[in-house]
N, C-alpha and C. Protein backbone atom coordinates (compact mmCIF):
# COMPACT_ATOMS: atom_id res chain seq x y z
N UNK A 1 -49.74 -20.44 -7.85
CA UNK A 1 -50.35 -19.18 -7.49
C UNK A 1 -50.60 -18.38 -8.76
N UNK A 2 -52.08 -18.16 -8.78
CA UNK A 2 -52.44 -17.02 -10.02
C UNK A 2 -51.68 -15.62 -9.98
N UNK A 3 -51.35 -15.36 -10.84
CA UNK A 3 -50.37 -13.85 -10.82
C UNK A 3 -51.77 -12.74 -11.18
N UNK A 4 -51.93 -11.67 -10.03
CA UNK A 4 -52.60 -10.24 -10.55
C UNK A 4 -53.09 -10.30 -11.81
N UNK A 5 -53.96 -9.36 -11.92
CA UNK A 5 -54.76 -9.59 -13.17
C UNK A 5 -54.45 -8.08 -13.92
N UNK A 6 -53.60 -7.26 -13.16
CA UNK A 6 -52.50 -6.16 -14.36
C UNK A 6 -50.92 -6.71 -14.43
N UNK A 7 -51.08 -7.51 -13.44
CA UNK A 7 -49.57 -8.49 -14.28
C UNK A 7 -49.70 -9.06 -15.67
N UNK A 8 -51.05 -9.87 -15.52
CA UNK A 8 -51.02 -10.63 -16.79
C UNK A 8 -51.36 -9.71 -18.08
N UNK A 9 -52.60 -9.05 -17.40
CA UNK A 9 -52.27 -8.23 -18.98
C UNK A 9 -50.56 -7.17 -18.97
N UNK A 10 -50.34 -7.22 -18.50
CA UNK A 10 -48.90 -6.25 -18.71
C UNK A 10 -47.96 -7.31 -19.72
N UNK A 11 -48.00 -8.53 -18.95
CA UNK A 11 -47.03 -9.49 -19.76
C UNK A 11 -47.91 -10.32 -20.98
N UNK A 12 -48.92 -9.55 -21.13
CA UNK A 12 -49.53 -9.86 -23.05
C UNK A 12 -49.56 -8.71 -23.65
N UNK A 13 -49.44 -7.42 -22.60
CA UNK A 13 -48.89 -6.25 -23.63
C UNK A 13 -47.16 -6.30 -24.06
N UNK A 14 -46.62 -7.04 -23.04
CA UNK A 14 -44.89 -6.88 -23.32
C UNK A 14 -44.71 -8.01 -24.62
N UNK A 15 -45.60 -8.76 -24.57
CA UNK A 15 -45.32 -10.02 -25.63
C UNK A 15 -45.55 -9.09 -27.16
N UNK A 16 -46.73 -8.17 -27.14
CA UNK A 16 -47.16 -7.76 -28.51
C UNK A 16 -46.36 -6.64 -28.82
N UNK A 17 -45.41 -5.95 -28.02
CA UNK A 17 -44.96 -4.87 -28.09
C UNK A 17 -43.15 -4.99 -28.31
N UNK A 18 -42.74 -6.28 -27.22
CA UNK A 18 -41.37 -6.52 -27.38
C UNK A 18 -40.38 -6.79 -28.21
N UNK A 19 -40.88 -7.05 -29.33
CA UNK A 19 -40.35 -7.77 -30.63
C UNK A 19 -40.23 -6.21 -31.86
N UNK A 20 -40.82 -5.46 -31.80
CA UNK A 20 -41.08 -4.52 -32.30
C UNK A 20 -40.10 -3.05 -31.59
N UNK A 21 -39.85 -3.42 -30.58
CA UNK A 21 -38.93 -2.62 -29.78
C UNK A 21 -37.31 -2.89 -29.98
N UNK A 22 -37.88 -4.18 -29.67
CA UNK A 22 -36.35 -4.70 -29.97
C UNK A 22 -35.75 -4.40 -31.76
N UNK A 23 -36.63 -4.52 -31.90
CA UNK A 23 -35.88 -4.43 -33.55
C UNK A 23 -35.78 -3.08 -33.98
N UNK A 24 -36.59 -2.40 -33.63
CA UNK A 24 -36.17 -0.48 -33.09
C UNK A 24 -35.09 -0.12 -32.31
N UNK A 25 -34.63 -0.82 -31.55
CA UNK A 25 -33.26 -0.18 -30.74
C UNK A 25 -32.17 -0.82 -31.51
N UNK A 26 -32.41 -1.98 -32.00
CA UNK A 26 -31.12 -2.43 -33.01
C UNK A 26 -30.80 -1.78 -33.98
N UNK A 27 -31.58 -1.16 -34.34
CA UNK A 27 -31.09 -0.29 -35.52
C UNK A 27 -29.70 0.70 -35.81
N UNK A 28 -29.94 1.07 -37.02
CA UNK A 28 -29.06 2.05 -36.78
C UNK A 28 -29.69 3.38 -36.91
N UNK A 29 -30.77 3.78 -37.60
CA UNK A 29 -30.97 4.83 -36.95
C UNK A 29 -31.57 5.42 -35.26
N UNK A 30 -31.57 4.11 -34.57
CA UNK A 30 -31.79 4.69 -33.44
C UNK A 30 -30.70 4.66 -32.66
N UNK A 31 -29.51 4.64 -33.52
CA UNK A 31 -28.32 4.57 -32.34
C UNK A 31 -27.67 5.76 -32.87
N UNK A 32 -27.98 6.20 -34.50
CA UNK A 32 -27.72 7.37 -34.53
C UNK A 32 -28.62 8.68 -33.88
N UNK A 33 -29.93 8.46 -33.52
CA UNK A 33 -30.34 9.37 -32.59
C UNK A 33 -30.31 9.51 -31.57
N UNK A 34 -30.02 8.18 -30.70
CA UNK A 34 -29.19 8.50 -29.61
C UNK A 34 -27.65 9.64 -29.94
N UNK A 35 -27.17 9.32 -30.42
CA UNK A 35 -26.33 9.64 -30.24
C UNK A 35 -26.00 11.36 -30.51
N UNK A 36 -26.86 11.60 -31.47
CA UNK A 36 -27.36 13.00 -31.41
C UNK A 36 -27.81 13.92 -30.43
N UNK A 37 -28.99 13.09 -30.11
CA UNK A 37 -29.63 12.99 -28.61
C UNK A 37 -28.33 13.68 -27.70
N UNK A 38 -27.52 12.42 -27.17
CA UNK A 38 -26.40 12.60 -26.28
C UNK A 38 -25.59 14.13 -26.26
N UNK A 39 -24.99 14.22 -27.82
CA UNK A 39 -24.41 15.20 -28.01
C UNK A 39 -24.99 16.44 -27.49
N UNK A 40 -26.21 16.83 -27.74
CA UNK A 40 -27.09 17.85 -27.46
C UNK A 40 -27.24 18.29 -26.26
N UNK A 41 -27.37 17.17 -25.70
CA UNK A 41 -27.57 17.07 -23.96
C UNK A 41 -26.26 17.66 -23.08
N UNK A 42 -25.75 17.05 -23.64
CA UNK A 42 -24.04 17.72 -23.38
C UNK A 42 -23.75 18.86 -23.44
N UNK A 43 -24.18 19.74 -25.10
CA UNK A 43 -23.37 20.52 -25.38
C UNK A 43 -24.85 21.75 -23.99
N UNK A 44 -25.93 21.29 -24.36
CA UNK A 44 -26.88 21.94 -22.87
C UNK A 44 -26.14 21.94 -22.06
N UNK A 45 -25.97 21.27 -21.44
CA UNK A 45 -25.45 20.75 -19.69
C UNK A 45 -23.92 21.71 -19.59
N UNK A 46 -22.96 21.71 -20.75
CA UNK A 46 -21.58 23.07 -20.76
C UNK A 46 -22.73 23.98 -20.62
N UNK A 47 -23.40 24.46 -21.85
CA UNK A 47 -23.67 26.03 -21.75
C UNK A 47 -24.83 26.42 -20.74
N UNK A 48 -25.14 25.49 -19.47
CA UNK A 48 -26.01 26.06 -18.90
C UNK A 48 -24.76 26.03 -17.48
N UNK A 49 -23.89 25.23 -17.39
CA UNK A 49 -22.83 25.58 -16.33
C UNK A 49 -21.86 26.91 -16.92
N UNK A 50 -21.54 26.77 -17.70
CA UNK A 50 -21.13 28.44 -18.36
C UNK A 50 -21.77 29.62 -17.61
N UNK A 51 -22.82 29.78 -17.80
CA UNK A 51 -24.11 30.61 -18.01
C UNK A 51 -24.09 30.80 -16.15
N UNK A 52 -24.37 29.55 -15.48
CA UNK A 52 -24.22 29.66 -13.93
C UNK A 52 -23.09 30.05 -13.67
N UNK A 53 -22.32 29.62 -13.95
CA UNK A 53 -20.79 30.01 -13.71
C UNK A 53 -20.58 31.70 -13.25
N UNK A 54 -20.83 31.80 -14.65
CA UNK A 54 -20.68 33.28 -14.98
C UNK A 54 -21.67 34.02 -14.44
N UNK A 55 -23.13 33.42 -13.87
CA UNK A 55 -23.99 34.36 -12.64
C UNK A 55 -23.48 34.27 -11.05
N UNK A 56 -22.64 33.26 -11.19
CA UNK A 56 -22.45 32.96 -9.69
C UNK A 56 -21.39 34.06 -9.39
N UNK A 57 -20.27 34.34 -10.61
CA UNK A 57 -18.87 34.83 -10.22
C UNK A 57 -19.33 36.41 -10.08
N UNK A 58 -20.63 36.63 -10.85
CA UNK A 58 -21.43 38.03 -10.74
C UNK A 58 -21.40 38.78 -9.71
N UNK A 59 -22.00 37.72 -9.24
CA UNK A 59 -22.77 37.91 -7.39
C UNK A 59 -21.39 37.69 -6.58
N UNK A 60 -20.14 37.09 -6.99
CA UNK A 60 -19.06 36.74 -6.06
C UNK A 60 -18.99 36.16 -5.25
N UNK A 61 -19.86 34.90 -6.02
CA UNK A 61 -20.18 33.41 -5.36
C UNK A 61 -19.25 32.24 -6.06
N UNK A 62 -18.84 31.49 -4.94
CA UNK A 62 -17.65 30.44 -5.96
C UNK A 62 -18.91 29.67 -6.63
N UNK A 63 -18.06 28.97 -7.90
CA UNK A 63 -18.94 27.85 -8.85
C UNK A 63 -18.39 26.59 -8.56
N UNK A 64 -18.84 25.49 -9.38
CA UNK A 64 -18.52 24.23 -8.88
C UNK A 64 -17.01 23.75 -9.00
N UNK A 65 -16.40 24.40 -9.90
CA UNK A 65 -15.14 24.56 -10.66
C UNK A 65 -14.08 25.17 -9.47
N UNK A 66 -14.39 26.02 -8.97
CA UNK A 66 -13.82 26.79 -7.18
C UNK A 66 -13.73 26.16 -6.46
N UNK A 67 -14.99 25.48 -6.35
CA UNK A 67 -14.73 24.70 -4.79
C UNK A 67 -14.26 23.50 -5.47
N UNK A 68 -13.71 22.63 -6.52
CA UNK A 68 -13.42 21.21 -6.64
C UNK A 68 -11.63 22.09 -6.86
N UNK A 69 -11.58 23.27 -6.72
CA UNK A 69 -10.08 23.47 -6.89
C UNK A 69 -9.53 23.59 -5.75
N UNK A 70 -10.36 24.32 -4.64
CA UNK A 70 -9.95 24.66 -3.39
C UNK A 70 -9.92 23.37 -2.48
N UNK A 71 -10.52 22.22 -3.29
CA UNK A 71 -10.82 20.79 -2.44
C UNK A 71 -9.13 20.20 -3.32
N UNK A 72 -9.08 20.54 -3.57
CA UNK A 72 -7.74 19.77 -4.88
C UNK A 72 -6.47 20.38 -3.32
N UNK A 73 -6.49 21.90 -3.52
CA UNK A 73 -5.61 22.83 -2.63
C UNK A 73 -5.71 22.31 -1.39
N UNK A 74 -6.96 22.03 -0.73
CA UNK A 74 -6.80 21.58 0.81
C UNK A 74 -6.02 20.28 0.83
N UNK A 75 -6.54 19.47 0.06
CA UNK A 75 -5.77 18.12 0.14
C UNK A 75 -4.11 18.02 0.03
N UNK A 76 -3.66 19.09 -0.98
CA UNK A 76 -2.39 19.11 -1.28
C UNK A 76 -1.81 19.64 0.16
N UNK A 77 -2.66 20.56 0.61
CA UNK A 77 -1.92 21.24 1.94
C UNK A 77 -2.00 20.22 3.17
N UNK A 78 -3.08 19.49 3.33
CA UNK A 78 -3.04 18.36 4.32
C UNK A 78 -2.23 17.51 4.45
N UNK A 79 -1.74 16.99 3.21
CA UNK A 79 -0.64 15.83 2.71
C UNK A 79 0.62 16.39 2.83
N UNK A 80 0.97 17.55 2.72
CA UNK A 80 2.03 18.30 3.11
C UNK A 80 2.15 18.46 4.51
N UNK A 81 1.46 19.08 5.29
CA UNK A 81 1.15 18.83 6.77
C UNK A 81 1.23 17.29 7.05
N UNK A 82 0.77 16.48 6.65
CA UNK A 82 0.88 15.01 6.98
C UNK A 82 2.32 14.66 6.85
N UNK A 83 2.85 14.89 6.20
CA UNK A 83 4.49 14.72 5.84
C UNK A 83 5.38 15.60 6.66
N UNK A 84 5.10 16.43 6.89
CA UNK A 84 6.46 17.42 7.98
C UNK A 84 5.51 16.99 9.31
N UNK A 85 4.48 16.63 9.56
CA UNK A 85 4.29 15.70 10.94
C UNK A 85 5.13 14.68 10.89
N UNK A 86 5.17 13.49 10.73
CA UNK A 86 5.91 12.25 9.59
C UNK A 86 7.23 12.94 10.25
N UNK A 87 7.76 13.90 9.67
CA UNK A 87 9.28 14.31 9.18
C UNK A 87 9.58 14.76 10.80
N UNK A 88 8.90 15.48 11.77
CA UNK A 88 8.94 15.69 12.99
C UNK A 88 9.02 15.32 14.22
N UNK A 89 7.88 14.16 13.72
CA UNK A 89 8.05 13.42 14.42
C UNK A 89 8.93 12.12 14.58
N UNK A 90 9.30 11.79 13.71
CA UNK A 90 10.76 11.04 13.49
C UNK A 90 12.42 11.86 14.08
N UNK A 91 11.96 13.31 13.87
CA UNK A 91 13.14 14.16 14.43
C UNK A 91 12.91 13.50 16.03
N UNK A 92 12.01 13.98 16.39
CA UNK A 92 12.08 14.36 17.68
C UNK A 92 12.39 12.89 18.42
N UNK A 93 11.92 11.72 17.85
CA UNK A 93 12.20 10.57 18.34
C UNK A 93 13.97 10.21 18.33
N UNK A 94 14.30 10.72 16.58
CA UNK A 94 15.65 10.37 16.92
C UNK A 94 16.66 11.61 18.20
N UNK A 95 15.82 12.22 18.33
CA UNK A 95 16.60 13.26 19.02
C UNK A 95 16.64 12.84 21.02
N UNK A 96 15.04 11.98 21.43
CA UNK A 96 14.79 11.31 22.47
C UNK A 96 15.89 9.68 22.80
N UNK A 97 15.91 9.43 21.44
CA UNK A 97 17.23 8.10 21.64
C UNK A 97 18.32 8.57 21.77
N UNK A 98 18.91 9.66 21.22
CA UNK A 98 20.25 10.12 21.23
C UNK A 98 20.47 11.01 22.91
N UNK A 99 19.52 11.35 23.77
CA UNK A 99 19.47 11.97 24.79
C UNK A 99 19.70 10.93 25.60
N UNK A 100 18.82 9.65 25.42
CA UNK A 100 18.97 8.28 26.45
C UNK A 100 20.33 7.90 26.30
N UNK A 101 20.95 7.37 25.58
CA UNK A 101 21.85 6.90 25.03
C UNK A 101 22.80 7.31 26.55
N UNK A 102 23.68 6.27 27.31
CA UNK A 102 24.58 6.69 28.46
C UNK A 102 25.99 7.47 27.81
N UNK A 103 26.58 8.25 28.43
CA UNK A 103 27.37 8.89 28.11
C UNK A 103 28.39 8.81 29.13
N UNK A 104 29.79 8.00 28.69
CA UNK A 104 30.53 8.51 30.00
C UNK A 104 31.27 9.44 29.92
N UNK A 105 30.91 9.94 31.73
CA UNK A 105 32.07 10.98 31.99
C UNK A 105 33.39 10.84 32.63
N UNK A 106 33.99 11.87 32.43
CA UNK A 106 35.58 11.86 32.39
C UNK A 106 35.41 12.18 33.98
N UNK A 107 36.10 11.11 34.82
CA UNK A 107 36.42 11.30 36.36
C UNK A 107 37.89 11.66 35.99
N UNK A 108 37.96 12.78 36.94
CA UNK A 108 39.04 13.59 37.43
C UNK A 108 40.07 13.01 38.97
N UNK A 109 40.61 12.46 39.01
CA UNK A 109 41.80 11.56 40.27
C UNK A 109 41.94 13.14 40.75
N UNK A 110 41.40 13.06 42.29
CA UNK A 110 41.34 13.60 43.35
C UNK A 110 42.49 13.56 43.54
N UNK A 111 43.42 14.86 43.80
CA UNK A 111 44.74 15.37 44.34
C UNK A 111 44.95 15.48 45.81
N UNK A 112 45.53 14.11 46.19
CA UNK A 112 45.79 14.02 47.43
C UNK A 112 46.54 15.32 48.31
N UNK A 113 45.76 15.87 49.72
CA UNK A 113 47.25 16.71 49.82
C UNK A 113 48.35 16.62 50.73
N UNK A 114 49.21 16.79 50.58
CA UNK A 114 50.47 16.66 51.38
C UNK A 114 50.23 17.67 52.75
């Protein structure tokens, strides 16, 4: 089967172009501009959550930092609740065996009377 006719030219542009790419990303200065690159992007991405942060707490709106704390807090309080359920319900069971459990009682000899 003949392949498309922007396939083929695509894969005689990747042939004239690939070798020349490749030996551009091996480098080292393109791994030092990545890496510059990266840094930059980063130190953006803090100072524009900063920046929201500090418009959201304005307005007296939580930020993303609030709610991943209050999600931290619910969980701790659930797992705590999960455990004195746990702890309760084990009471109450040992407290249902100890009720079954037969108990004898003390018969009293009936005083015949004269």
């Amino acid at each position: 089967m003949t392949q498309p006719a922007w396939r083929q030219m695509y894969n005689e542009w990747e042939k004239a172009v690939a070798p020349s790419l490749e030996q551009l990303t091996a480098s080292d200065g393109f791994r030092d501009v990545m890496a510059v690159g990266t840094q930059i992007s980063r130190s953006i991405m803090a100072e524009t959550e900063k920046m929201s942060r500090q418009w959201l707490h304005m307005w007296n709106l939580p930020a993303a930092g609030d709610v991943r704390s209050l999600r931290r807090q619910i969980a701790s309080l659930d797992n705590e609740v999960q455990s004195l359920r746990r702890s309760l319900d084990a009471a109450n069971a040992a407290a249902a065996n100890a009720a079954e459990e037969p108990t004898l009682a003390v018969v009293e000899p009936i005083a015949e009377a004269n």
